[in-house]
Protein backbone atom coordinates (compact mmCIF):
# COMPACT_ATOMS: atom_id res chain seq x y z
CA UNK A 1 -8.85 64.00 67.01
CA UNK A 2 -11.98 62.33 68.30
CA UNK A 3 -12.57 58.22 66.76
CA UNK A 4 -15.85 58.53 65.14
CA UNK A 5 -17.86 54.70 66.03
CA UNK A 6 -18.66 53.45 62.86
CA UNK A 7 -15.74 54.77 60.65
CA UNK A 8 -14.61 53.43 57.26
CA UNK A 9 -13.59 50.12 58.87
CA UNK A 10 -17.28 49.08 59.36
CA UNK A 11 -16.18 45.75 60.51
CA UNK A 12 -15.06 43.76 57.40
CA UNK A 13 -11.78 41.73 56.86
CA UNK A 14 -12.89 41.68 53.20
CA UNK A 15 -10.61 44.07 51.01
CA UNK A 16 -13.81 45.08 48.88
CA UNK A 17 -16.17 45.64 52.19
CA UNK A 18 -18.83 42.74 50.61
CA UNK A 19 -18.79 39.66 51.61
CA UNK A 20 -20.65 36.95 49.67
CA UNK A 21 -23.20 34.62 51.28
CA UNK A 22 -21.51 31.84 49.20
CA UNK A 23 -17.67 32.21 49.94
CA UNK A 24 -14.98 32.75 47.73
CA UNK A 25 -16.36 33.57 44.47
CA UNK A 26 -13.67 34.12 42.24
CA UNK A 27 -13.53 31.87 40.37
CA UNK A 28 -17.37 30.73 40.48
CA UNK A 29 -18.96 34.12 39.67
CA UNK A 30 -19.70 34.75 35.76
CA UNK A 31 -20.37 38.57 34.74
CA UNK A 32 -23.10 38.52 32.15
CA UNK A 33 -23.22 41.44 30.36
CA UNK A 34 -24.81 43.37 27.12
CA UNK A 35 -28.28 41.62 28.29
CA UNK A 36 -31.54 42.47 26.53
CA UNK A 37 -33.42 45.07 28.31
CA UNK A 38 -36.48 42.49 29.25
CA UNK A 39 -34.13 39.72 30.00
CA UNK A 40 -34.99 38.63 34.01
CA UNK A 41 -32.93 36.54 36.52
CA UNK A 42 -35.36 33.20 35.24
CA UNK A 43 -34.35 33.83 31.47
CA UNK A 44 -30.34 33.84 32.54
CA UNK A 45 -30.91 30.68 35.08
CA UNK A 46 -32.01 29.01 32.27
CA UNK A 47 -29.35 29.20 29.31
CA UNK A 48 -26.59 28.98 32.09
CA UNK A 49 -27.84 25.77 33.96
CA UNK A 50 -26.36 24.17 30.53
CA UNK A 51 -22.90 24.39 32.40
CA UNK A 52 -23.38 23.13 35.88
CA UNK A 53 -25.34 23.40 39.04
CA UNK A 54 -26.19 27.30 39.49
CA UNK A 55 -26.60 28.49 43.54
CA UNK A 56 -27.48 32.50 42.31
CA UNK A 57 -28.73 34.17 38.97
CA UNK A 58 -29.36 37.65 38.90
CA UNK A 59 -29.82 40.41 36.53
CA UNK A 60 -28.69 44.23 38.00
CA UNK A 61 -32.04 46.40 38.20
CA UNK A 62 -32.18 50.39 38.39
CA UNK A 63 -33.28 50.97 42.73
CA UNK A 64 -35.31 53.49 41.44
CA UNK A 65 -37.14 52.48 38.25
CA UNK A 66 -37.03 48.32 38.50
CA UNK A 67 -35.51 48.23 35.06
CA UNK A 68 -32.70 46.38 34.21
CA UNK A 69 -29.41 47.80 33.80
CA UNK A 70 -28.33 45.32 30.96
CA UNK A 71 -25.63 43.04 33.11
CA UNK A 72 -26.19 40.43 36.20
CA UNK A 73 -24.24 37.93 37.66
CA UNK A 74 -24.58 34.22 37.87
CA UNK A 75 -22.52 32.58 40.79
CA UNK A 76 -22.21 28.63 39.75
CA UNK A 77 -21.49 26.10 42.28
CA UNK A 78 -17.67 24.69 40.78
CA UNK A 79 -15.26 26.71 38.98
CA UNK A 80 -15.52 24.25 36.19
CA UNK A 81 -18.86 25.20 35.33
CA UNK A 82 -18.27 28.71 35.98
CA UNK A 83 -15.19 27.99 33.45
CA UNK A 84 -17.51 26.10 30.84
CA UNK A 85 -19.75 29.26 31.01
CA UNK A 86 -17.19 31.43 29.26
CA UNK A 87 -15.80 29.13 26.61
CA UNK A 88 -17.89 31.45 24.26
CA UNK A 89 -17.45 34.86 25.44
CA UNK A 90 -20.18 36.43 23.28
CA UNK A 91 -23.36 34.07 24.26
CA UNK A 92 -26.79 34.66 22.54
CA UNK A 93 -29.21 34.85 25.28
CA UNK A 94 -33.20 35.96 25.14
CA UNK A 95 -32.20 36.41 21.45
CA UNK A 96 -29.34 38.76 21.83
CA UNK A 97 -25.71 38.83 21.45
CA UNK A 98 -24.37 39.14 25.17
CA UNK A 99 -21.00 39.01 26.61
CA UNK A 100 -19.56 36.92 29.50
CA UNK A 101 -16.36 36.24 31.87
CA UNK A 102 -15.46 35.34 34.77
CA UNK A 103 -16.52 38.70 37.74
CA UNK A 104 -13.15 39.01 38.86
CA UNK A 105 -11.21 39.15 35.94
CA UNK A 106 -12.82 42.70 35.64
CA UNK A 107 -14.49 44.37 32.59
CA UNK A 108 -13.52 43.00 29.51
CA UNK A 109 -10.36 44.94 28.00
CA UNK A 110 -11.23 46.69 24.63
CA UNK A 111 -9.61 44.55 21.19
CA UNK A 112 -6.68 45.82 19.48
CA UNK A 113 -7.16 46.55 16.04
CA UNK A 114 -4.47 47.79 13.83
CA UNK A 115 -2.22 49.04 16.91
CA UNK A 116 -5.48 51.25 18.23
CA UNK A 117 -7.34 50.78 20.73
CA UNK A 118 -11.55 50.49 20.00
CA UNK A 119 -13.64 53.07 21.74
């Protein structure tokens, strides 16, 4: 079999192929999700600069239409911030109820209610 140049390897050490401009992230990188519709990036900056010194704020847009998504990502400078951030898990922001943790604990697991899971 012939290599093909430019395979799956692409170059990256990085387990998830992405490397972020600001290094290790893990535990600096909030997940903001259930967002309002019109929230922007500006409208998340400001109710998370509260917690600490922010270096990105960014709410997920559609590549196609421009329109948000309903989640983004705000990458704080120290964990401790980034830790602050989640004390309350179900912020209001732009006037809605929203939901935050830190990125790379992963999606937020559903609550167990009476020994079922909720859909």
């Amino acid at each position: 079999m012939a290599s093909i140049p430019g395979g799956l390897s692409s170059g990256s050490s990085s387990s998830s192929g992405f490397q972020s401009p600001f290094g290790d992230t893990t535990f600096t990188k909030v997940f903001v999700g259930g967002l309002a519709w019109e929230t922007h990036s500006e409208t998340m900056r400001l109710y998370f600069e509260q917690f600490g010194e922010i270096l990105e704020a960014v709410v997920i847009t559609d590549k196609n239409t421009g329109r948000s998504k309903g989640y983004g990502f705000v990458t704080f400078r120290d964990p401790e911030s980034a830790e602050k951030a989640c004390i309350d898990p179900a912020p209001i922001i732009d006037g809605r109820r929203a939901n935050c943790n830190l990125a790379s604990l992963g999606r937020p697991r559903p609550v167990l209610s009476f020994g079922k899971k909720l859909l």
